[in-house]
Protein backbone atom coordinates (compact mmCIF):
# COMPACT_ATOMS: atom_id res chain seq x y z
CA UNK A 1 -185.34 44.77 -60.53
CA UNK A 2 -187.53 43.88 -63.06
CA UNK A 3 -186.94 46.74 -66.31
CA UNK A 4 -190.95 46.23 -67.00
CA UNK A 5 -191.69 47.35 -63.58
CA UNK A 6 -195.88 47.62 -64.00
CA UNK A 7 -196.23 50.48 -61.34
CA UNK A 8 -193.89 52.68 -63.49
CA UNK A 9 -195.39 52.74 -66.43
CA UNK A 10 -199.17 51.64 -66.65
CA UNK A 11 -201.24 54.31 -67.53
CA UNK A 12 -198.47 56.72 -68.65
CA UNK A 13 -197.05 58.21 -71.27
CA UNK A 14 -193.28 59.57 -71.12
CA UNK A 15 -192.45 63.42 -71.32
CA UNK A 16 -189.58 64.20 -68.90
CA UNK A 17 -190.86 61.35 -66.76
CA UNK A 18 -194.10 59.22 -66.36
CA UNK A 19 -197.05 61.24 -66.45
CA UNK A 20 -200.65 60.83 -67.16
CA UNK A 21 -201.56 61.23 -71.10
CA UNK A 22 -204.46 63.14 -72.05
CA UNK A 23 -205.63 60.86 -74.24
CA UNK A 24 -206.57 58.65 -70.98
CA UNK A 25 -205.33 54.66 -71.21
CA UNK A 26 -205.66 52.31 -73.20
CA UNK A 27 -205.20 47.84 -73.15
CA UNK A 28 -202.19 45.85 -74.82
CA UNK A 29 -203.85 43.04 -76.00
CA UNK A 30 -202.43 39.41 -76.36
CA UNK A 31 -203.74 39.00 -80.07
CA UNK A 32 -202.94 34.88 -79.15
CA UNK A 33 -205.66 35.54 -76.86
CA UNK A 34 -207.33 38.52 -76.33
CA UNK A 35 -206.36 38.69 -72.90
CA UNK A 36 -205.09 42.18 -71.23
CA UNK A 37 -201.76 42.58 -70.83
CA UNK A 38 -201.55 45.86 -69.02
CA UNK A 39 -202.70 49.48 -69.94
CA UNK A 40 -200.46 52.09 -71.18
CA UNK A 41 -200.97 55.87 -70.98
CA UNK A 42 -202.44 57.35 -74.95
CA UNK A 43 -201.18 61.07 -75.89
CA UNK A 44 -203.23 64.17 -76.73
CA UNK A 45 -202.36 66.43 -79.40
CA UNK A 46 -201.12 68.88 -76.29
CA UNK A 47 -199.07 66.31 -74.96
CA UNK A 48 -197.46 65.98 -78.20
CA UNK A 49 -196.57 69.96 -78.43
CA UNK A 50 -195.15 69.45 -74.97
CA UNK A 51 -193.16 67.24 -75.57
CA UNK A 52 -191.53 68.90 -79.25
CA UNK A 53 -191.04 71.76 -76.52
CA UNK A 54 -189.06 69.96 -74.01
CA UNK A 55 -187.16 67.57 -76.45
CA UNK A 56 -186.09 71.07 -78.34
CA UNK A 57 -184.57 72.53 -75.32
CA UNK A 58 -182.79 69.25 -73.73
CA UNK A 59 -181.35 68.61 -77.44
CA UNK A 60 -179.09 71.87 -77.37
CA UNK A 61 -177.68 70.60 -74.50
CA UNK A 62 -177.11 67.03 -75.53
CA UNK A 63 -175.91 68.46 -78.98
CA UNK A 64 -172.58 70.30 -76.97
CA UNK A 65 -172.27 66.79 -74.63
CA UNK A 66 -168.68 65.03 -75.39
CA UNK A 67 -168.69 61.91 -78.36
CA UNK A 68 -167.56 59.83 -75.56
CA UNK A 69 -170.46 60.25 -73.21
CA UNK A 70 -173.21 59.78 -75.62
CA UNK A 71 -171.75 57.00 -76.85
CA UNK A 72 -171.15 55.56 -73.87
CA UNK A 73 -175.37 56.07 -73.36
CA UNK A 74 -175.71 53.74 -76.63
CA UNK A 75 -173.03 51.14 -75.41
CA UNK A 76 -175.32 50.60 -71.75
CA UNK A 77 -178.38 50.37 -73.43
CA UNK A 78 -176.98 47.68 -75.73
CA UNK A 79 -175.80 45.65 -72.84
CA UNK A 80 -179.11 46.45 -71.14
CA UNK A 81 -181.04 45.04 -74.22
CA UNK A 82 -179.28 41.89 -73.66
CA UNK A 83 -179.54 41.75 -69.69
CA UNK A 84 -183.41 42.25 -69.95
CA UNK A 85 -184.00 40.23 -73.21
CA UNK A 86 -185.71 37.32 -71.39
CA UNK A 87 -188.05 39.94 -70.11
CA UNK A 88 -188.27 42.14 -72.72
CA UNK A 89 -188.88 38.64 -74.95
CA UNK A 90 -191.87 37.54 -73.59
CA UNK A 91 -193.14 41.12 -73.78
CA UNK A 92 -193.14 40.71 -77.65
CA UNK A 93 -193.89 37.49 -78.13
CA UNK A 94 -196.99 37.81 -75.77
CA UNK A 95 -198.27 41.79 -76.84
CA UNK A 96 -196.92 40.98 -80.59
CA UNK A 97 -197.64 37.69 -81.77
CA UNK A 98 -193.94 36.63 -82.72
CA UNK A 99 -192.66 33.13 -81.94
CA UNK A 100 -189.89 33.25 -79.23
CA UNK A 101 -187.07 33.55 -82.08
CA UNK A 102 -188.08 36.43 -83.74
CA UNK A 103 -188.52 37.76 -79.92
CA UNK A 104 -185.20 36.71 -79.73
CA UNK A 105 -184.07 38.36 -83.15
CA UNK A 106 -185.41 41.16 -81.72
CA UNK A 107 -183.35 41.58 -78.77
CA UNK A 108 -180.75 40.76 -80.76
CA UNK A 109 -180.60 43.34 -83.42
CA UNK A 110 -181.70 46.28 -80.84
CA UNK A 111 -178.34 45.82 -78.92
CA UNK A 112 -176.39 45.54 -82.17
CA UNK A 113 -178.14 48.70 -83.33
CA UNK A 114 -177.10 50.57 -80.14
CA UNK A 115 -173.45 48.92 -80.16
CA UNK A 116 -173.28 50.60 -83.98
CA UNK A 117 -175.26 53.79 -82.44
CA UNK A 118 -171.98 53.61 -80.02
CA UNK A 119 -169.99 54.48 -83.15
CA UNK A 120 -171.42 57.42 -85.02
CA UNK A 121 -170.23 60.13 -82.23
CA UNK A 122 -166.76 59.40 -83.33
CA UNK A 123 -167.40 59.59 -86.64
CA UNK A 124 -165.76 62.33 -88.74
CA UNK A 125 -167.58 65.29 -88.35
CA UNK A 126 -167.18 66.70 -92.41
CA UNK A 127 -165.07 67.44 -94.97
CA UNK A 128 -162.47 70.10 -95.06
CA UNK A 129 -162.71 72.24 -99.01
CA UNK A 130 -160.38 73.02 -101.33
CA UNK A 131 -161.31 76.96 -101.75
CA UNK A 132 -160.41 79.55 -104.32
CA UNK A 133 -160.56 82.31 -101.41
CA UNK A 134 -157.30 83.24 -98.53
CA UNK A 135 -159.46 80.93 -96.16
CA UNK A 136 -160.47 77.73 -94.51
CA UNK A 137 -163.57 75.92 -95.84
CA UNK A 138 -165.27 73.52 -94.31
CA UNK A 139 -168.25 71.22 -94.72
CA UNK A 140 -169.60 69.69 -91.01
CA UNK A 141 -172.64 67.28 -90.32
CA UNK A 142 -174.68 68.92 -87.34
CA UNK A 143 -177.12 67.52 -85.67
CA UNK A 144 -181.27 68.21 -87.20
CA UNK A 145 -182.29 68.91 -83.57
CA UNK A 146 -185.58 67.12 -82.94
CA UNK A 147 -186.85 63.47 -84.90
CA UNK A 148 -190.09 61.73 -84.85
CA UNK A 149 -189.98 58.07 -85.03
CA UNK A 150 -193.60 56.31 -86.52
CA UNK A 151 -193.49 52.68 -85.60
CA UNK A 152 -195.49 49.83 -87.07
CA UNK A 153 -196.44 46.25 -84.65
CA UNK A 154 -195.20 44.15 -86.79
CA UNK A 155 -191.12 44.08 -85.98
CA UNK A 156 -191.89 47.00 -83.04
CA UNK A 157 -188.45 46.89 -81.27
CA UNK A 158 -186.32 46.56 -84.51
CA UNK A 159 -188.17 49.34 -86.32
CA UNK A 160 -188.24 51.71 -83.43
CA UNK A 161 -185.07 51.56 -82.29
CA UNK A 162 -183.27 51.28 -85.70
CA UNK A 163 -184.19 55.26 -85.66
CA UNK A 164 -183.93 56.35 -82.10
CA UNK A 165 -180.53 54.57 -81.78
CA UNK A 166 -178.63 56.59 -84.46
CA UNK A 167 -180.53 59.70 -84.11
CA UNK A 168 -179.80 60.25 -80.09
CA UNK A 169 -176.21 59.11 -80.08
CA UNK A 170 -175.85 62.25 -83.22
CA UNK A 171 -176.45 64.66 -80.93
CA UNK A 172 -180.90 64.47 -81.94
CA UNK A 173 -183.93 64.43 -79.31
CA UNK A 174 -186.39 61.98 -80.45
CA UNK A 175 -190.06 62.28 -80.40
CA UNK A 176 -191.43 57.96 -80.60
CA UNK A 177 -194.83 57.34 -81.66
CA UNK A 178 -195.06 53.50 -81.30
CA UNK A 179 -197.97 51.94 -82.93
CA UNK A 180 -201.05 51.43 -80.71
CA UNK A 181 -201.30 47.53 -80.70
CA UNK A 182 -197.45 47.25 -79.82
CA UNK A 183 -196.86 50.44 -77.38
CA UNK A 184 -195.39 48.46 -74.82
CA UNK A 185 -192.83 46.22 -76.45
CA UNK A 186 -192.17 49.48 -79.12
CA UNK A 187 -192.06 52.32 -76.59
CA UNK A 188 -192.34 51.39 -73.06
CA UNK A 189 -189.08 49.01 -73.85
CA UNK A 190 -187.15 51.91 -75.24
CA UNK A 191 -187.81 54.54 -72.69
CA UNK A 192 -186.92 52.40 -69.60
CA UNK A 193 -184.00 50.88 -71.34
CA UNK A 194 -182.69 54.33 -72.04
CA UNK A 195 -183.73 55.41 -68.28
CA UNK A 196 -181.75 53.25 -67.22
CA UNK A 197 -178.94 53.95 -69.67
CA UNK A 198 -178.78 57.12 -68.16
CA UNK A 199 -180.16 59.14 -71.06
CA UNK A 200 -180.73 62.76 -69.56
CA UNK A 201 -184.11 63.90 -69.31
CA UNK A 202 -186.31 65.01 -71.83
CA UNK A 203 -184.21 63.60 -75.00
CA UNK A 204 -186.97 60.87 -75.91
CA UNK A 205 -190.57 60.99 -74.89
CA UNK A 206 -193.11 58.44 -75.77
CA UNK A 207 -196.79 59.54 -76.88
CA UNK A 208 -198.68 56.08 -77.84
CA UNK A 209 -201.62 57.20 -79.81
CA UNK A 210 -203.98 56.94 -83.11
CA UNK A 211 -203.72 58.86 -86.38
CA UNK A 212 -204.39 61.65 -84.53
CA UNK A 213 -200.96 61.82 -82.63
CA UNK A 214 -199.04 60.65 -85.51
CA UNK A 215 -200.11 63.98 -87.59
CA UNK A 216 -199.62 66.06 -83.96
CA UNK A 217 -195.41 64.33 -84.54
CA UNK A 218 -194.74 65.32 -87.85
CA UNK A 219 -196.37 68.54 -87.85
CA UNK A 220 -194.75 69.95 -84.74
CA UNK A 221 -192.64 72.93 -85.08
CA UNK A 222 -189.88 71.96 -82.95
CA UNK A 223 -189.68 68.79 -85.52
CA UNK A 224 -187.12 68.77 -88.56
CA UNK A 225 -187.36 64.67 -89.59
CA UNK A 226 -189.87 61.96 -89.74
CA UNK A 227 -188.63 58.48 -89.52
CA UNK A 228 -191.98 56.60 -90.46
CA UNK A 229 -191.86 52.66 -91.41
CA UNK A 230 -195.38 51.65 -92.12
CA UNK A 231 -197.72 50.87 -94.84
CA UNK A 232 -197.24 52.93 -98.33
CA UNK A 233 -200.62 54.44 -97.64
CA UNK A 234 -200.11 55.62 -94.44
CA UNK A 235 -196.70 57.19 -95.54
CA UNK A 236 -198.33 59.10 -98.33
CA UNK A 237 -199.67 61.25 -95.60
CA UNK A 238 -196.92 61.31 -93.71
CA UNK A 239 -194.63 62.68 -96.12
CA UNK A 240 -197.46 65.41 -97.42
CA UNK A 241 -197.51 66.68 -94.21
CA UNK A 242 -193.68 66.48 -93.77
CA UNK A 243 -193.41 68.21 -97.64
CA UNK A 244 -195.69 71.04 -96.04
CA UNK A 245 -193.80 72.01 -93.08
CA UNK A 246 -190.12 71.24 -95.11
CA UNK A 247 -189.56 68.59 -93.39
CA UNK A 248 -187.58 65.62 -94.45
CA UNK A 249 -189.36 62.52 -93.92
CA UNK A 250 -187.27 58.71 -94.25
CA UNK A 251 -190.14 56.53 -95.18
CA UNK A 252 -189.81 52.57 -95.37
CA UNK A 253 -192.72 51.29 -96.62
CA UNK A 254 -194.63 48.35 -97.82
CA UNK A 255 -193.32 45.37 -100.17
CA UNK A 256 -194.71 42.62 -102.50
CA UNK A 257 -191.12 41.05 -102.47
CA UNK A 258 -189.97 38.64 -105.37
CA UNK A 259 -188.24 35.30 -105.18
CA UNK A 260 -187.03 34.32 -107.97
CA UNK A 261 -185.83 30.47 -108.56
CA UNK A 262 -183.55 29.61 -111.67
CA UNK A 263 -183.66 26.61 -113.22
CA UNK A 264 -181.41 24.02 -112.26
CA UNK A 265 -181.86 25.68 -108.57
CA UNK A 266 -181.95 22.80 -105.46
CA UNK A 267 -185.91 22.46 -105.33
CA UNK A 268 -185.34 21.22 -101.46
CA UNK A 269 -183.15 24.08 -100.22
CA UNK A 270 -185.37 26.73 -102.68
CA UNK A 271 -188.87 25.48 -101.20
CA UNK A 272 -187.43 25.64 -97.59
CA UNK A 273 -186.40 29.38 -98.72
CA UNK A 274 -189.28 30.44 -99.72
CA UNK A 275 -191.00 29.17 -96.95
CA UNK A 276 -189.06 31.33 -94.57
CA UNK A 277 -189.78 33.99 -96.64
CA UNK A 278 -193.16 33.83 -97.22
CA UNK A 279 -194.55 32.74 -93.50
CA UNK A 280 -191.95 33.67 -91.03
CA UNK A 281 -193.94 35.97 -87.97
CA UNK A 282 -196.92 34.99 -90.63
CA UNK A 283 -196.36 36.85 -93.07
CA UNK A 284 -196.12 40.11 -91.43
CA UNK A 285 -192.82 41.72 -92.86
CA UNK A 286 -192.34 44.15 -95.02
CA UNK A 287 -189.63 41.92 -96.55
CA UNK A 288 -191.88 38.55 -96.79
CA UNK A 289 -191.37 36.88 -99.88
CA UNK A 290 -194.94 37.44 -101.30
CA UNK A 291 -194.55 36.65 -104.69
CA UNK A 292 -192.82 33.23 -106.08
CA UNK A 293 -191.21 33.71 -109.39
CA UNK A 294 -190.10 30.21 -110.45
CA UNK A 295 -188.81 28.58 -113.77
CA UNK A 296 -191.23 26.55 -115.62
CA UNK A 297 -188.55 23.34 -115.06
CA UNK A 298 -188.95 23.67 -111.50
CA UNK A 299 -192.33 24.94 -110.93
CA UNK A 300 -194.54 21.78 -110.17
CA UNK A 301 -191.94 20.23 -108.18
CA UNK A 302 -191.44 23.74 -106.10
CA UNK A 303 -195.16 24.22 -105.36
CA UNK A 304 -195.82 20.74 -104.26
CA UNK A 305 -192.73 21.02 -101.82
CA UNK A 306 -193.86 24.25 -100.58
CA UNK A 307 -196.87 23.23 -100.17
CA UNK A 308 -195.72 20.10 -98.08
CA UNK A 309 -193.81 22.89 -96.05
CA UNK A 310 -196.71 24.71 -95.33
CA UNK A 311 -198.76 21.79 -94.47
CA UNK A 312 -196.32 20.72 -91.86
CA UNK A 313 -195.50 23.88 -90.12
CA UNK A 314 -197.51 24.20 -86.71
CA UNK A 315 -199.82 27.07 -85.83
CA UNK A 316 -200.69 28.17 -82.67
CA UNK A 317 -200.11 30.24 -79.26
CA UNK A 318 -196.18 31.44 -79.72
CA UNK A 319 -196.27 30.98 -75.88
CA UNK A 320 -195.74 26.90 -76.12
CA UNK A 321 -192.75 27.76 -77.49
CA UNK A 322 -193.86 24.69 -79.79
CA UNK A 323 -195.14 26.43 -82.71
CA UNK A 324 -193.91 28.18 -86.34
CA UNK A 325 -196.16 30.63 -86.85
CA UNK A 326 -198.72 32.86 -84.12
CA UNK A 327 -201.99 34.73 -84.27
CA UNK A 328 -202.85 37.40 -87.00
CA UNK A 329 -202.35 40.78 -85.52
CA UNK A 330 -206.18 41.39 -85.21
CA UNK A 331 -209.40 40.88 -86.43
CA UNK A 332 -209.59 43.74 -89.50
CA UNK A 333 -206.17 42.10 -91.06
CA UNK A 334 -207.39 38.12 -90.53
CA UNK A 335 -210.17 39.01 -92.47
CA UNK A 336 -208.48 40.89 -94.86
CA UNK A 337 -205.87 38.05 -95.74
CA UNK A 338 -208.89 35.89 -96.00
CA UNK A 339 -210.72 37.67 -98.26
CA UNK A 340 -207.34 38.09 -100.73
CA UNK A 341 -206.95 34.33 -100.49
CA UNK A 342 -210.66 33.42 -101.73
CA UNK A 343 -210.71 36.17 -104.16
CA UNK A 344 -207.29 34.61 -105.80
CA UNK A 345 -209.17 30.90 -105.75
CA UNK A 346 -212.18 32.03 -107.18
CA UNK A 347 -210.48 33.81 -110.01
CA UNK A 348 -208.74 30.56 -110.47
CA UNK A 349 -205.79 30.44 -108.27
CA UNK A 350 -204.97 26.36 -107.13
CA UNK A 351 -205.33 26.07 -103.11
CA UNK A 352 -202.39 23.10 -102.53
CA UNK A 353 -201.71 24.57 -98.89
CA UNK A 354 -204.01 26.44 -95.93
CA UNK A 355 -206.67 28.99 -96.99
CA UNK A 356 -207.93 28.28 -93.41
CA UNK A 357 -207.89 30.04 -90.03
CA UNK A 358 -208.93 29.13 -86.27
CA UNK A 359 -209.51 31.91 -84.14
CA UNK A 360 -206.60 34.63 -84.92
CA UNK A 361 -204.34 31.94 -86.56
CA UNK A 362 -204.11 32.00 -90.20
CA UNK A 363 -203.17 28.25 -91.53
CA UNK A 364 -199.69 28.87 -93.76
CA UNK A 365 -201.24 28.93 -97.69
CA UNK A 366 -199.66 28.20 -100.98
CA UNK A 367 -201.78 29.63 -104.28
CA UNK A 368 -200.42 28.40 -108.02
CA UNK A 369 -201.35 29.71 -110.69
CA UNK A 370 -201.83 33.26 -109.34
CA UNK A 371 -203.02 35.65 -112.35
CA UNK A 372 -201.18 38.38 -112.20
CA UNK A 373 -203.74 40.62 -112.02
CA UNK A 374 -205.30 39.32 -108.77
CA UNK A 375 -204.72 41.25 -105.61
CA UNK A 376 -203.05 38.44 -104.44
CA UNK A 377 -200.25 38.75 -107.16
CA UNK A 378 -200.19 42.61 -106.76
CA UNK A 379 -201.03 43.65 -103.43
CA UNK A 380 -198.83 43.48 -100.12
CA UNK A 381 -201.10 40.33 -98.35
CA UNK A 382 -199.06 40.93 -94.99
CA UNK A 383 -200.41 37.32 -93.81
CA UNK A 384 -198.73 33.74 -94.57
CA UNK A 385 -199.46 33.54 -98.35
CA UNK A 386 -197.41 32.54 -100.73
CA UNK A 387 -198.39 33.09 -104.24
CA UNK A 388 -196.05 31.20 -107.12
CA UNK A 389 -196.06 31.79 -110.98
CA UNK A 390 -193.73 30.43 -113.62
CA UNK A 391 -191.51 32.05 -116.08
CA UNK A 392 -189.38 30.79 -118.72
CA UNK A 393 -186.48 32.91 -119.91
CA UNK A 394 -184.81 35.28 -117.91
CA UNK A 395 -186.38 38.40 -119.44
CA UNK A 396 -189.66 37.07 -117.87
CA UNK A 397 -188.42 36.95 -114.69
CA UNK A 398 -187.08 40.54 -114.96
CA UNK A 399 -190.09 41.37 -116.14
CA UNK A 400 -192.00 39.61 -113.30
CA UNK A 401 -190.11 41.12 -110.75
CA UNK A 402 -190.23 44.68 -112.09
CA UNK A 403 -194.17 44.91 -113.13
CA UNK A 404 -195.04 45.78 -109.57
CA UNK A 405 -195.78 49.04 -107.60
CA UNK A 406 -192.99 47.92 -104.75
CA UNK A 407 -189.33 47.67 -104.86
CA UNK A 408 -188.55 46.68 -101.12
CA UNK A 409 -186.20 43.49 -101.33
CA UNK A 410 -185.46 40.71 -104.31
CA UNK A 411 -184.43 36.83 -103.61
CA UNK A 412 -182.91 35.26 -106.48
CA UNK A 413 -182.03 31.35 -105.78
CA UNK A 414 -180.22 29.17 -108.31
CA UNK A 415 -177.44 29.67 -110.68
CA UNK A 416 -174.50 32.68 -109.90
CA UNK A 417 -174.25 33.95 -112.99
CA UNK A 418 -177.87 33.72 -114.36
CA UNK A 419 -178.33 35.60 -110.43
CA UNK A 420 -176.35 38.55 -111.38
CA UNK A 421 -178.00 39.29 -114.41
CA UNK A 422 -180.87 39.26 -112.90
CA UNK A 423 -179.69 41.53 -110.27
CA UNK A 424 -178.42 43.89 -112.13
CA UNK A 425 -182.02 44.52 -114.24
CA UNK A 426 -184.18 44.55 -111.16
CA UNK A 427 -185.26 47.79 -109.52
CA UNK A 428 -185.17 47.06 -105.37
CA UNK A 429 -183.65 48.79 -102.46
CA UNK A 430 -182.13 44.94 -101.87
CA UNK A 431 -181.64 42.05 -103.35
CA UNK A 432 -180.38 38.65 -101.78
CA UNK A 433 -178.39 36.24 -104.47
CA UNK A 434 -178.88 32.60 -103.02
CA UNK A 435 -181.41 33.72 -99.65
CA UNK A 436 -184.81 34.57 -99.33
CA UNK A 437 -186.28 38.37 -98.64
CA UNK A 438 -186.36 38.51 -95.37
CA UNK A 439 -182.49 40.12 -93.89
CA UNK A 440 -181.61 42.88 -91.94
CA UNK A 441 -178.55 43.72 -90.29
CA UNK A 442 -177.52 47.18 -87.84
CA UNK A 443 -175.06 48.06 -90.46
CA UNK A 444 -176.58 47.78 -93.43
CA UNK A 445 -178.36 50.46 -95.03
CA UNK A 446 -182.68 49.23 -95.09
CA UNK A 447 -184.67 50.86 -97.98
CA UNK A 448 -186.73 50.60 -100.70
CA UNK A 449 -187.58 51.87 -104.25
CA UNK A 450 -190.71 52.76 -105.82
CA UNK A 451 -194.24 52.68 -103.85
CA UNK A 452 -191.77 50.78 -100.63
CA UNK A 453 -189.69 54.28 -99.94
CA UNK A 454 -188.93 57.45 -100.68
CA UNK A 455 -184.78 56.35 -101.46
CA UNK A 456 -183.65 57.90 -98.02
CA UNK A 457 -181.99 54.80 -95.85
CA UNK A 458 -181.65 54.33 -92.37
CA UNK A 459 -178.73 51.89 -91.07
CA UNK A 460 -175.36 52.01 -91.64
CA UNK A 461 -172.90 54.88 -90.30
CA UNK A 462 -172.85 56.84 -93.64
CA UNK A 463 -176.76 56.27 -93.90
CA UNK A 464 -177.78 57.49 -90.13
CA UNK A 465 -175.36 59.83 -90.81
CA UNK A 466 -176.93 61.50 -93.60
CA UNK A 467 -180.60 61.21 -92.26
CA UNK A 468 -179.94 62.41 -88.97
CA UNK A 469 -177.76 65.31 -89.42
CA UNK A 470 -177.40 68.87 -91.55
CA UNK A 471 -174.50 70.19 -93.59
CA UNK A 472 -173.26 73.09 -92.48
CA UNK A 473 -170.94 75.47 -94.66
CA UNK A 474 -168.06 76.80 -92.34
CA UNK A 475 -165.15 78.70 -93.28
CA UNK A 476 -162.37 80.88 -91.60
CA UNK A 477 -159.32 83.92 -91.91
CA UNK A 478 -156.79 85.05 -89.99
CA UNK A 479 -158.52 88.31 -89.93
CA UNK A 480 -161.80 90.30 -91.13
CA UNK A 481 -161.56 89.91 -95.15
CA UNK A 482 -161.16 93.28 -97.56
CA UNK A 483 -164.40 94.25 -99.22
CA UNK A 484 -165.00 96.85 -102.03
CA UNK A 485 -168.02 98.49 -100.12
């Protein structure tokens, strides 16, 4: 049976089972296309309350089930992820715009997030104290009780389930608000995977929706963390609203990500990097390599190469199969990545690659001589644009790297030694000696500094850990202690 199964979900939203959202429907759209794809069911703001009610309630109950049964949960939804992944595949290339091997990548990751997922139950629970008193101290991780998860389009599997993974297999109801133009590969996927998991009921609802229904998630009462990945203005809000209601809010936000390339660095192997970096799933990654950072040795040999790169990577419906890069998302960010691309040139920027679209896809584009005041030096782009400047010493570079409002991820290419150095000066959440920008694994810890986070990490035991669960102070006697009163 197919796990997509049209006449259980379309027109729903998910609160202890499929029911009709008051927000009424809504169309996933093939951006490739424009065609309908189905129509998922869009939350109300009451839908939202009913669900923080009924996710508060089932969690006490999942909080006292045994490690080995909810981990067992996260071990059949990993091998479901990989039974459907052909189905669930096409779902994202076709509703997302991804070329079938970031689909793949997808698929991939979500099963090795629940396989790690698997693990946390059996983690050690605290710490016992040393203690000063005739007593037993103790210091235990409990679960927070009830999480919202914000999702973005742009990676909507990977960044949904990165948080609902860890957070239900600690003992957490979860609360997923999947953006709008990917609710059915980011929410629709998750729910019937963990249906079929055997999840008990009311432990993750699904309530698609605008702005509207993200607020109605992080302001809930029933609601003690936000796990939000989106764009840095868009987490502003959410963690004011979060700061209001003492919430703690895990925000992974946006990136201008620098690759730096050393002298002496293999021009070949650096420009087929940084293309990678810069125009895999066009552009759209938090971790894209958006600004090019290379020694003024190197720097007219790396542009031309990238720029032969560029020119020779085809554009086009991900469904052939046949292409490198897919559609723009929509219509609002094709224009926008336009009109940052003929801003740059006009302000002097050199054009040696794309600056063209037709129809939703945006041709892969390589701008030299970026000043480093144009938005296309300082802004995220989130669209296949790479932007290079040179440097000279390695100060420069540092400098470079640093004078930005983002510190998401750092590629440094080229000499070891000259790569530490570097590493060590940068400020970044990660940083990739001798790769591009663009990595995530389930057990590493994802995060950024400055404008791209707010230092909390998700991924990793001791990082879920910490995000998804409380501390709790515990101690013990033999018997009622003496008082003076």
């Amino acid at each position: 049976m197919a796990l997509l199964d049209a006449e259980t979900w379309t027109g729903k939203i998910f609160i202890d089972g499929w029911h009709d959202g008051g927000g009424g429907t809504a169309r996933a759209i093939e951006p490739a296309t424009g065609d309908t794809l189905g129509e998922y069911g869009v939350a109300s703001v009451d839908d939202v309350r009913r669900a923080a009610g009924v996710a508060a309630k089932a969690q006490q109950e999942w909080a006292q089930t045994k490690p080995e049964q909810r981990a067992a949960v996260l071990r059949k939804a990993g091998q479901l992820f990989e039974e459907h992944a052909a189905e669930i595949e096409d779902w994202i290339v076709r509703e997302s715009g991804g070329i079938p091997p970031k689909a793949g990548l997808e698929t991939h990751i979500a099963a090795g997030e629940c396989y790690e997922a698997a693990g946390l139950p059996g983690h050690p629970a605290g710490d016992v104290l040393t203690t000063n008193e005739d007593r037993w101290s103790f210091a235990r991780r409990r679960p927070v009780g009830v999480v919202s998860v914000i999702a973005p389009f742009n990676f909507p599997l990977i960044l949904s389930i990165r948080a609902v993974a860890p957070a239900l297999a600690l003992g957490n109801a979860v609360i997923l608000k999947p953006d709008p133009r990917t609710a059915v590969c980011g929410g629709v996927v998750l729910v019937r995977i963990f249906q079929k998991a055997g999840l008990p009921d009311g432990l993750l609802s699904l309530v698609p929706g605008d702005g509207e229904i993200g607020a109605a998630v992080v302001e809930a009462p029933e609601v003690a963390v936000v796990a939000f990945t989106g764009s840095t203005a868009a987490g502003r809000k959410v963690g004011e609203a979060a700061a209001r209601g003492l919430k703690r809010a895990h925000l992974e936000l946006g990136g201008n990500n620098a690759l730096v390339v050393l002298p002496g660095a293999d021009v070949a192997k650096a420009a087929s990097a940084g293309a990678f970096g810069a125009f895999m799933h066009q552009g759209q990654i938090c971790m894209t390599s958006g600004r090019h950072i290379v020694h003024e040795s190197l720097y007219e040999e790396y542009v031309a190469a990238l720029a032969e790169k560029a020119q020779h990577l085809p554009v086009g419906d991900p469904k052939s199969g046949t292409v490198a890069l897919g559609p723009i998302i929509d219509e609002k960010q094709l224009k926008r990545v336009d009109g940052i691309v003929q801003d740059a040139v006009q302000h002097g920027a050199r054009l040696l690659a794309g600056g063209t679209n037709d129809g939703p896809y945006y041709q892969p584009t390589v701008l030299a001589d970026v000043a480093q005041d144009n938005p296309a030096w300082t802004e995220e782009i989130f669209g296949p644009v790479a932007p290079v400047v040179s440097f000279s010493t390695l100060d420069e570079a540092v400098a470079l790297v640093n004078d930005n409002e983002y510190g998401l991820s750092v590629g440094i290419l080229g000499d070891l030694a000259d790569a530490m150095r570097l590493a060590d000066r940068v400020s970044s959440g990660k940083v990739h000696i001798n790769e591009q920008t663009v990595s995530d694994e389930a057990n590493a810890p994802f995060g950024g500094t400055k404008s791209s986070g707010n230092g909390s990490r998700i991924g990793g035991a001791q990082a879920n850990i910490e995000s998804f669960t409380e501390i709790q102070w515990l101690t013990m006697r033999p018997e009622i202690a003496p008082y003076p009163f």
